[in-house]
PDB file of N, CA and C in Angstrom:
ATOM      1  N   UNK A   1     -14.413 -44.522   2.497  1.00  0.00           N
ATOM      2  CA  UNK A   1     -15.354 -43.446   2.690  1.00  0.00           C
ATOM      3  C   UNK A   1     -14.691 -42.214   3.307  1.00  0.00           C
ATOM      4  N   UNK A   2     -14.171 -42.527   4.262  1.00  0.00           N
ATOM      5  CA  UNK A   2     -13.249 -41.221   4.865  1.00  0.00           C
ATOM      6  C   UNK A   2     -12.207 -40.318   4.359  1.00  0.00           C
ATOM      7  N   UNK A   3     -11.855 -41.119   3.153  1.00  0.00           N
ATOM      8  CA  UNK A   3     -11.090 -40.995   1.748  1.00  0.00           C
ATOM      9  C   UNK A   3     -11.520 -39.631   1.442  1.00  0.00           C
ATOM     10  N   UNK A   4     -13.007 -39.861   0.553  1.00  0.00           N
ATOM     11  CA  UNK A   4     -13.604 -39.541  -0.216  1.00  0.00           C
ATOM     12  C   UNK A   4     -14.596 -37.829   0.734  1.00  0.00           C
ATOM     13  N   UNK A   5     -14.404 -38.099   2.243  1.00  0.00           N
ATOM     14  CA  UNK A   5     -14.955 -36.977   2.774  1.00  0.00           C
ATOM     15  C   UNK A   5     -13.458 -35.691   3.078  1.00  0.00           C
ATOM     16  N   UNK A   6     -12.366 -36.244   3.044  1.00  0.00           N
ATOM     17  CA  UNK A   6     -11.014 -35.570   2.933  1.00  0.00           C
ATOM     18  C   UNK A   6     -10.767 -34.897   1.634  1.00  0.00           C
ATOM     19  N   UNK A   7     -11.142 -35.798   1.023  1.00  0.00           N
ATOM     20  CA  UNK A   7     -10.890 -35.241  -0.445  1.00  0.00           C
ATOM     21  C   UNK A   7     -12.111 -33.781  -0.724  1.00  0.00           C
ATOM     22  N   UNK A   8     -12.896 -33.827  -0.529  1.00  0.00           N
ATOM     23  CA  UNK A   8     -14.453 -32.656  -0.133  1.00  0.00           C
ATOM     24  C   UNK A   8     -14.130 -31.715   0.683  1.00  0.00           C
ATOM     25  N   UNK A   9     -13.602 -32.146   1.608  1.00  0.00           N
ATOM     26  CA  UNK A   9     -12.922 -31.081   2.649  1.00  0.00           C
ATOM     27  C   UNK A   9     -11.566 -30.445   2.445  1.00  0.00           C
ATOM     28  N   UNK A  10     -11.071 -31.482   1.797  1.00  0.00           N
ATOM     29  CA  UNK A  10      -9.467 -30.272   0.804  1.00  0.00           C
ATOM     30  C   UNK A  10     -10.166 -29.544  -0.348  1.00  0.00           C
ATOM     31  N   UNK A  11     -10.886 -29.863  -1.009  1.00  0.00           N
ATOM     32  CA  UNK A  11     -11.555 -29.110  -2.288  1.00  0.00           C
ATOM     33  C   UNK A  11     -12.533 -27.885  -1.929  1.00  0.00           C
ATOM     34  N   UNK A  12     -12.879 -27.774  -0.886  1.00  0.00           N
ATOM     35  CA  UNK A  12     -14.188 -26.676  -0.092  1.00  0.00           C
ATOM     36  C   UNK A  12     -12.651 -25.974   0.717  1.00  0.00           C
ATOM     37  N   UNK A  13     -11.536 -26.351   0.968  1.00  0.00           N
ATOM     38  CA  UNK A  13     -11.038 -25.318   1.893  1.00  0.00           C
ATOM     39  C   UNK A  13     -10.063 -24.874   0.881  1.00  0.00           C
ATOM     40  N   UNK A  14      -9.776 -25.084  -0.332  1.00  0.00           N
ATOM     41  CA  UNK A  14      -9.075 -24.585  -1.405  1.00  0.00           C
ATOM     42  C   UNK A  14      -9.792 -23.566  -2.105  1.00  0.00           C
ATOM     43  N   UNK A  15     -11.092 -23.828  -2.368  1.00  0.00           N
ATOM     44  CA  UNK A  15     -11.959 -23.061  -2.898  1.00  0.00           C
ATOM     45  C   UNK A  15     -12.537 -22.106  -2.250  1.00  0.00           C
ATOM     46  N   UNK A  16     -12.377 -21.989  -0.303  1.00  0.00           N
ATOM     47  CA  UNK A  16     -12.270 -20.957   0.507  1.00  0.00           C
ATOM     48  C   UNK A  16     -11.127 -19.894   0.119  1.00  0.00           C
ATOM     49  N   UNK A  17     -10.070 -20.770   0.254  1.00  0.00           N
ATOM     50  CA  UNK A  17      -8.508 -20.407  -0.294  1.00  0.00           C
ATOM     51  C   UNK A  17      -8.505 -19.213  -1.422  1.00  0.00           C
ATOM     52  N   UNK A  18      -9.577 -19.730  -2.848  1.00  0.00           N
ATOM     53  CA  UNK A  18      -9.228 -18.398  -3.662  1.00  0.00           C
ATOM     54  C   UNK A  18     -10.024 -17.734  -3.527  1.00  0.00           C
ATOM     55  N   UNK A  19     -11.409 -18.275  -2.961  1.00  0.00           N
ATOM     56  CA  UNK A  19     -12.259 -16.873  -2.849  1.00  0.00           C
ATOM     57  C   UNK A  19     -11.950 -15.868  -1.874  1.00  0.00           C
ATOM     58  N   UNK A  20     -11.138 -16.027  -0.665  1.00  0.00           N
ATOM     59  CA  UNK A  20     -10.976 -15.039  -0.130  1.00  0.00           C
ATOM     60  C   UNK A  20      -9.568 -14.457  -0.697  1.00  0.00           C
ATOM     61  N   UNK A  21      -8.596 -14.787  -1.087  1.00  0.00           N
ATOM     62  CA  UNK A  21      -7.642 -14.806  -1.807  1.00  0.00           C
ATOM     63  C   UNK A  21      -7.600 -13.227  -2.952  1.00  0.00           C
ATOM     64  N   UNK A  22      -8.956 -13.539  -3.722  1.00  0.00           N
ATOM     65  CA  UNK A  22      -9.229 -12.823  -4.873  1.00  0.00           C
ATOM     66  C   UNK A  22      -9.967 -10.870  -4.242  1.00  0.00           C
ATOM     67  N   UNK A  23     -10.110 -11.379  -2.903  1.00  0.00           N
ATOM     68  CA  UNK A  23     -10.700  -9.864  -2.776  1.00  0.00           C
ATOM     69  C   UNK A  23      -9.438  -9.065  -2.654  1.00  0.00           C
ATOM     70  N   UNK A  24      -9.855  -7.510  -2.661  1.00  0.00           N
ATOM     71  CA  UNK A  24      -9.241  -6.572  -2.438  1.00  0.00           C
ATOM     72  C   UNK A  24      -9.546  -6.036  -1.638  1.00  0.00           C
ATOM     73  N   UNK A  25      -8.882  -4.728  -0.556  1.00  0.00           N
ATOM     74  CA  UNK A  25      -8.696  -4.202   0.090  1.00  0.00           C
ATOM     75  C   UNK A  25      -9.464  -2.918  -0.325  1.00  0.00           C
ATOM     76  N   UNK A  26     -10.305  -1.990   0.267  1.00  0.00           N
ATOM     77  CA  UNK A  26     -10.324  -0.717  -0.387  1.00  0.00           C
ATOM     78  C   UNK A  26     -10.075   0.262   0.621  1.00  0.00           C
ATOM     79  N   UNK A  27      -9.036  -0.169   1.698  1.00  0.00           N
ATOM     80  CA  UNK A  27      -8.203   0.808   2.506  1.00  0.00           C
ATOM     81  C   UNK A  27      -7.076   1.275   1.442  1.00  0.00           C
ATOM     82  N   UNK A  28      -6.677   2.525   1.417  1.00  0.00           N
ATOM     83  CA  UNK A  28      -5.105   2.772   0.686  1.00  0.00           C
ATOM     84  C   UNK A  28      -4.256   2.106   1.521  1.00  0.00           C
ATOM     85  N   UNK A  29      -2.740   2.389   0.730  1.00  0.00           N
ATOM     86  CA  UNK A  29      -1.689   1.936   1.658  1.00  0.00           C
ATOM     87  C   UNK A  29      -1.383   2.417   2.749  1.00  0.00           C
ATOM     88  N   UNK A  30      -0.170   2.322   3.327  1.00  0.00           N
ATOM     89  CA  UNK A  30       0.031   2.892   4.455  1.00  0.00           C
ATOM     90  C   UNK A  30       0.368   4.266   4.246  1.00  0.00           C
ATOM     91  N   UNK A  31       1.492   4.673   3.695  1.00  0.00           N
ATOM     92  CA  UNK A  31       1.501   5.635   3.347  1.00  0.00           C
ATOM     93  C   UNK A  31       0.971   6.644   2.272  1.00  0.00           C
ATOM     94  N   UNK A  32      -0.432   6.606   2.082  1.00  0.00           N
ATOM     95  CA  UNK A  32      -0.579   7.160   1.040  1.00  0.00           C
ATOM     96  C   UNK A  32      -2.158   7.664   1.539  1.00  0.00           C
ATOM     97  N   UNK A  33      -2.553   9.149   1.434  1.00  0.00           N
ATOM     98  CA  UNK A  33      -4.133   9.613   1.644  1.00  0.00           C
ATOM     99  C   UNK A  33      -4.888   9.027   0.502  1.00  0.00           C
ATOM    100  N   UNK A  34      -6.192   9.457   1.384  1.00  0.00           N
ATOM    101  CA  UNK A  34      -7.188   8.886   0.263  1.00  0.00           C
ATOM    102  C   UNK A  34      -7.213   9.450  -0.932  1.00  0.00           C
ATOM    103  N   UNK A  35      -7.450   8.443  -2.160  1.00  0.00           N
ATOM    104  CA  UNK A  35      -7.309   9.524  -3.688  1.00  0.00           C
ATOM    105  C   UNK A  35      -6.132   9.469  -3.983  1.00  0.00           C
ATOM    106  N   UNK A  36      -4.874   9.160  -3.128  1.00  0.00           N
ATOM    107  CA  UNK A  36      -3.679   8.918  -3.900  1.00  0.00           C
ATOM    108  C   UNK A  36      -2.842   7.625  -4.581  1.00  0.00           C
ATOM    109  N   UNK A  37      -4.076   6.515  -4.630  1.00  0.00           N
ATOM    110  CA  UNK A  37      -3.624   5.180  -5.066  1.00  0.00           C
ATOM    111  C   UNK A  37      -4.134   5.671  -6.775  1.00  0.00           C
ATOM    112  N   UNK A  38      -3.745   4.773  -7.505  1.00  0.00           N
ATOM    113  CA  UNK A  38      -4.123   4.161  -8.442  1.00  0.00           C
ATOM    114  C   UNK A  38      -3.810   3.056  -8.744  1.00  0.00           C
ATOM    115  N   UNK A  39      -5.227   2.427  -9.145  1.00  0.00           N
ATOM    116  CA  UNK A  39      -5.533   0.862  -9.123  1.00  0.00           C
ATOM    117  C   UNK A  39      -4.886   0.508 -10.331  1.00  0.00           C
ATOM    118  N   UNK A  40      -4.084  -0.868 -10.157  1.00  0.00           N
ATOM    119  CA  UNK A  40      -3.764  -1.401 -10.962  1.00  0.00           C
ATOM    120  C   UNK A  40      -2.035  -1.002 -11.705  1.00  0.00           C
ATOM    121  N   UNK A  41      -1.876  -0.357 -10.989  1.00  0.00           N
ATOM    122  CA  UNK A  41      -0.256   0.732 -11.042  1.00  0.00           C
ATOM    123  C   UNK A  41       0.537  -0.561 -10.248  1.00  0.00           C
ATOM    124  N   UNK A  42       1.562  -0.760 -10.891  1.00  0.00           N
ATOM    125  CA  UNK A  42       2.151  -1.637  -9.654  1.00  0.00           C
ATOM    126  C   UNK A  42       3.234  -0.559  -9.072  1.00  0.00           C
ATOM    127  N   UNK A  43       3.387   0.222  -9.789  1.00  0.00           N
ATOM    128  CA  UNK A  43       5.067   1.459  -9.462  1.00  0.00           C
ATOM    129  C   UNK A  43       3.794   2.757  -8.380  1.00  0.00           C
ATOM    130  N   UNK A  44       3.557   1.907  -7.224  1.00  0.00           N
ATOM    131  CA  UNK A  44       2.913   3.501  -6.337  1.00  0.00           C
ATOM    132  C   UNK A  44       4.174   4.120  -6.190  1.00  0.00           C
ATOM    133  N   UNK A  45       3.593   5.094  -6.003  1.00  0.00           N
ATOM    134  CA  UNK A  45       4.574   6.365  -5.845  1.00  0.00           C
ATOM    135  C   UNK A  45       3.772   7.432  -5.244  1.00  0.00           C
ATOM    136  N   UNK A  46       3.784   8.171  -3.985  1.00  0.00           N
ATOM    137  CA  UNK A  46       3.312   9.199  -3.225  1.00  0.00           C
ATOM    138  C   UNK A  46       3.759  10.290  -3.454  1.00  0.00           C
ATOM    139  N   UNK A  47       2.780  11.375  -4.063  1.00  0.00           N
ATOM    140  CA  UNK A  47       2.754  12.999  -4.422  1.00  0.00           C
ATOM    141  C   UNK A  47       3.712  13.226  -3.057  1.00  0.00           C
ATOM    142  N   UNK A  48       4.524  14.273  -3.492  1.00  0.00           N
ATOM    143  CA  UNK A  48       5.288  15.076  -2.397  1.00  0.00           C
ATOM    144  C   UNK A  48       4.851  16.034  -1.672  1.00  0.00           C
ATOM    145  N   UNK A  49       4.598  16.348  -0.450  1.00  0.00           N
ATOM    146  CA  UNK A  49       3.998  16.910   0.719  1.00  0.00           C
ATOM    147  C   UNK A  49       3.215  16.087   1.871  1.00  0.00           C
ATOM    148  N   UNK A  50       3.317  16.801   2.509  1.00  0.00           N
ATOM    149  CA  UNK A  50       2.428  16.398   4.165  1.00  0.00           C
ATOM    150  C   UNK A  50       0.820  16.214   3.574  1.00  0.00           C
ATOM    151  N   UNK A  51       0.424  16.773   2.776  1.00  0.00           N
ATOM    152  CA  UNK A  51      -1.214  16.467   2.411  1.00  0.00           C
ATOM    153  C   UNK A  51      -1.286  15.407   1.648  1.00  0.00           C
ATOM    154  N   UNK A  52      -0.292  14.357   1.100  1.00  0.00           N
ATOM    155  CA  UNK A  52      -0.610  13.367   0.371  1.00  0.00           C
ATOM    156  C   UNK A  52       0.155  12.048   1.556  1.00  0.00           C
ATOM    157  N   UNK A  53      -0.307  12.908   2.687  1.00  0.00           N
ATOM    158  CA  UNK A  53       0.419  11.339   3.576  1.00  0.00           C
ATOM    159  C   UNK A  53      -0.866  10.970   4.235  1.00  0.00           C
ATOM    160  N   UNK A  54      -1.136   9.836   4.707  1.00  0.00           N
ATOM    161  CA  UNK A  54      -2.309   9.263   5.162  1.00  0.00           C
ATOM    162  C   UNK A  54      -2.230  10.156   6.463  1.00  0.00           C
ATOM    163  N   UNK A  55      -1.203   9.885   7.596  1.00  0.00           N
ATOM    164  CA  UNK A  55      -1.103  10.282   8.748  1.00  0.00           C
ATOM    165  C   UNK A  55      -0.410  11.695   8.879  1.00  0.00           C
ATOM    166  N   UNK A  56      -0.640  12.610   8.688  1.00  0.00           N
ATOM    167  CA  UNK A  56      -0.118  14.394   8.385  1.00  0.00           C
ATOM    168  C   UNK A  56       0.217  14.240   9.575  1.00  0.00           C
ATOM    169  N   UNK A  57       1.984  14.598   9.212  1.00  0.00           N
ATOM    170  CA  UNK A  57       3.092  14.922  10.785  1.00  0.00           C
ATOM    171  C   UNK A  57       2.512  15.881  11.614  1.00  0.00           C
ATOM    172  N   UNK A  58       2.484  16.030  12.586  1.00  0.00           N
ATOM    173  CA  UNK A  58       2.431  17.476  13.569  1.00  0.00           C
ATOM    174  C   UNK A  58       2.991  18.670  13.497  1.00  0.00           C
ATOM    175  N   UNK A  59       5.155  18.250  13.032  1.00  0.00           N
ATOM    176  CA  UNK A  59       5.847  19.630  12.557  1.00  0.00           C
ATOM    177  C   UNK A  59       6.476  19.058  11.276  1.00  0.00           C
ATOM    178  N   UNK A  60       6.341  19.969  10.138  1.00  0.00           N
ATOM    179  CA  UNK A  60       6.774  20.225   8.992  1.00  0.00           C
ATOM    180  C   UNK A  60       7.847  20.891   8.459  1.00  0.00           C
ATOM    181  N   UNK A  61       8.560  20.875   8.184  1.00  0.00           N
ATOM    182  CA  UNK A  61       9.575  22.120   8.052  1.00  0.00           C
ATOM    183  C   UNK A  61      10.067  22.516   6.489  1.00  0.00           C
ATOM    184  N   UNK A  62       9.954  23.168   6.076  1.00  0.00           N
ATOM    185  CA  UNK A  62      10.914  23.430   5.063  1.00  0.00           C
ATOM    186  C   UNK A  62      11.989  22.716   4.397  1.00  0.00           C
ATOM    187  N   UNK A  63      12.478  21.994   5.134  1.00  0.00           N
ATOM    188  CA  UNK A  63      13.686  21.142   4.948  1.00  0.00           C
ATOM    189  C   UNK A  63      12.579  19.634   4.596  1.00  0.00           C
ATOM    190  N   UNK A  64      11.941  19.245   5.369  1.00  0.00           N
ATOM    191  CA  UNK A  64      11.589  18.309   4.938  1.00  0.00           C
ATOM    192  C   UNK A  64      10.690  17.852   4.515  1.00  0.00           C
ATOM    193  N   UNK A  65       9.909  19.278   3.600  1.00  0.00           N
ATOM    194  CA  UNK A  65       9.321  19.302   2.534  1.00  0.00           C
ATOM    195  C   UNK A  65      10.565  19.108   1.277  1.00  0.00           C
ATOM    196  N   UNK A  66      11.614  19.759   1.581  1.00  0.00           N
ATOM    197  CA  UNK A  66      12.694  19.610   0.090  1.00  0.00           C
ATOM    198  C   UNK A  66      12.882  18.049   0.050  1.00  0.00           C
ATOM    199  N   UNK A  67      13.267  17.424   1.595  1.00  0.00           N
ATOM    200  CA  UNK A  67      13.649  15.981   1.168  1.00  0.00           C
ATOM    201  C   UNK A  67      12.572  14.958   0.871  1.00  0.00           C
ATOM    202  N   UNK A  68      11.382  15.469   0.968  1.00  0.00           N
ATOM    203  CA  UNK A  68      10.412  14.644   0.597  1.00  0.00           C
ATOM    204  C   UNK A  68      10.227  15.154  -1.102  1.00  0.00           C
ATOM    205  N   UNK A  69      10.144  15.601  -1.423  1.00  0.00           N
ATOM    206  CA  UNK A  69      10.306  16.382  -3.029  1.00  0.00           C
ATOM    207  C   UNK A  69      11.398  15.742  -3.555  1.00  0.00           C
ATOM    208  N   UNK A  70      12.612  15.665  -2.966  1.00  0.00           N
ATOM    209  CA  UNK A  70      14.200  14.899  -3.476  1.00  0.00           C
ATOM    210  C   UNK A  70      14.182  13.325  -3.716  1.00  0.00           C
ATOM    211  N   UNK A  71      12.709  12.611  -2.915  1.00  0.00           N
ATOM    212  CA  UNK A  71      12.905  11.069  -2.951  1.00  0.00           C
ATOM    213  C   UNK A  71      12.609  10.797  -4.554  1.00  0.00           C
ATOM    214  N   UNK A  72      12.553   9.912  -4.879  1.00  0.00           N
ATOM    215  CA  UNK A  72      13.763   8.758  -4.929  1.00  0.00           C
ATOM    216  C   UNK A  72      15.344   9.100  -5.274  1.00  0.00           C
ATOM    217  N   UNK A  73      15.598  10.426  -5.367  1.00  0.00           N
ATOM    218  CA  UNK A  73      16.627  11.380  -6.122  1.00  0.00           C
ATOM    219  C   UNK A  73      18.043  10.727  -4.989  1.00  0.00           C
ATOM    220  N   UNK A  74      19.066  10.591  -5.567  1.00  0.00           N
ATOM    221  CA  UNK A  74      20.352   9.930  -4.719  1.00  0.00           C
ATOM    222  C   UNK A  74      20.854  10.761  -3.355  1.00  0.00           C
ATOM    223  N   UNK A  75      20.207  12.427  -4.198  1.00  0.00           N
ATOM    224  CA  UNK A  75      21.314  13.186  -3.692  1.00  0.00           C
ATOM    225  C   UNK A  75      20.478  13.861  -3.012  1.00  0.00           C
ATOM    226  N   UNK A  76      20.485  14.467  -1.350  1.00  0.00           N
ATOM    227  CA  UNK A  76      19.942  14.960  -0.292  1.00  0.00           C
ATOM    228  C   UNK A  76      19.947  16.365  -0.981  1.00  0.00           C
ATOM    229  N   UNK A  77      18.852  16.915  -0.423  1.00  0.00           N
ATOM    230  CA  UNK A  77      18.624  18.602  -0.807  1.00  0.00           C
ATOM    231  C   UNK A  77      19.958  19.089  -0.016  1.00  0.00           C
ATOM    232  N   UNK A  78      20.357  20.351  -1.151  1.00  0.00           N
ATOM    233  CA  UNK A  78      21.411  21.492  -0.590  1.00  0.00           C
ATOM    234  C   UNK A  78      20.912  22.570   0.950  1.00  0.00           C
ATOM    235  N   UNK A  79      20.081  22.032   0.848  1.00  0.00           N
ATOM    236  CA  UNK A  79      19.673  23.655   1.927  1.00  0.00           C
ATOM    237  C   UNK A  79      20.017  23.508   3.584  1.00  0.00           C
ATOM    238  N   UNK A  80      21.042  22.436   4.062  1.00  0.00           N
ATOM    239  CA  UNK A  80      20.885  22.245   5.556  1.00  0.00           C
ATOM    240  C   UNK A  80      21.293  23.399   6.280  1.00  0.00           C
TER     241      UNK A  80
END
């Protein structure tokens, strides 16, 4: 009998398992503002500037607006 109540209790906590499993999140990522996900994209990739970051820096500069524009690019912006 105790068998058979283990076996009920692995099958109800498996079936906990995918149902919570299967939800989604409808926070964005970390780095990314609202409106800049798309669902179902596995390649995210974040628009370049301070307005497409979830958390907008305090100082911005010129410079690192270019190196945020340069990512994924090998080669660091010319302008130091």
């Amino acid at each position: 009998m105790s068998l058979i109540k283990l076996g009920l209790l692995g099958a109800a906590g498996y079936g906990l398992y995918k149902y919570m499993s299967g939800r989604t999140s409808e926070q964005p990522a970390a780095a990314f503002a609202h409106g800049e996900t798309a669902p179902g994209n596995a390649t995210q990739v974040r628009n370049a500037g301070a307005e497409s970051m979830r958390d907008q820096p305090k100082h911005w500069s010129k410079t690192d607006e270019m190196s945020d524009q340069s990512f994924p690019a090998s080669d660091p912006p010319a302008t130091y």
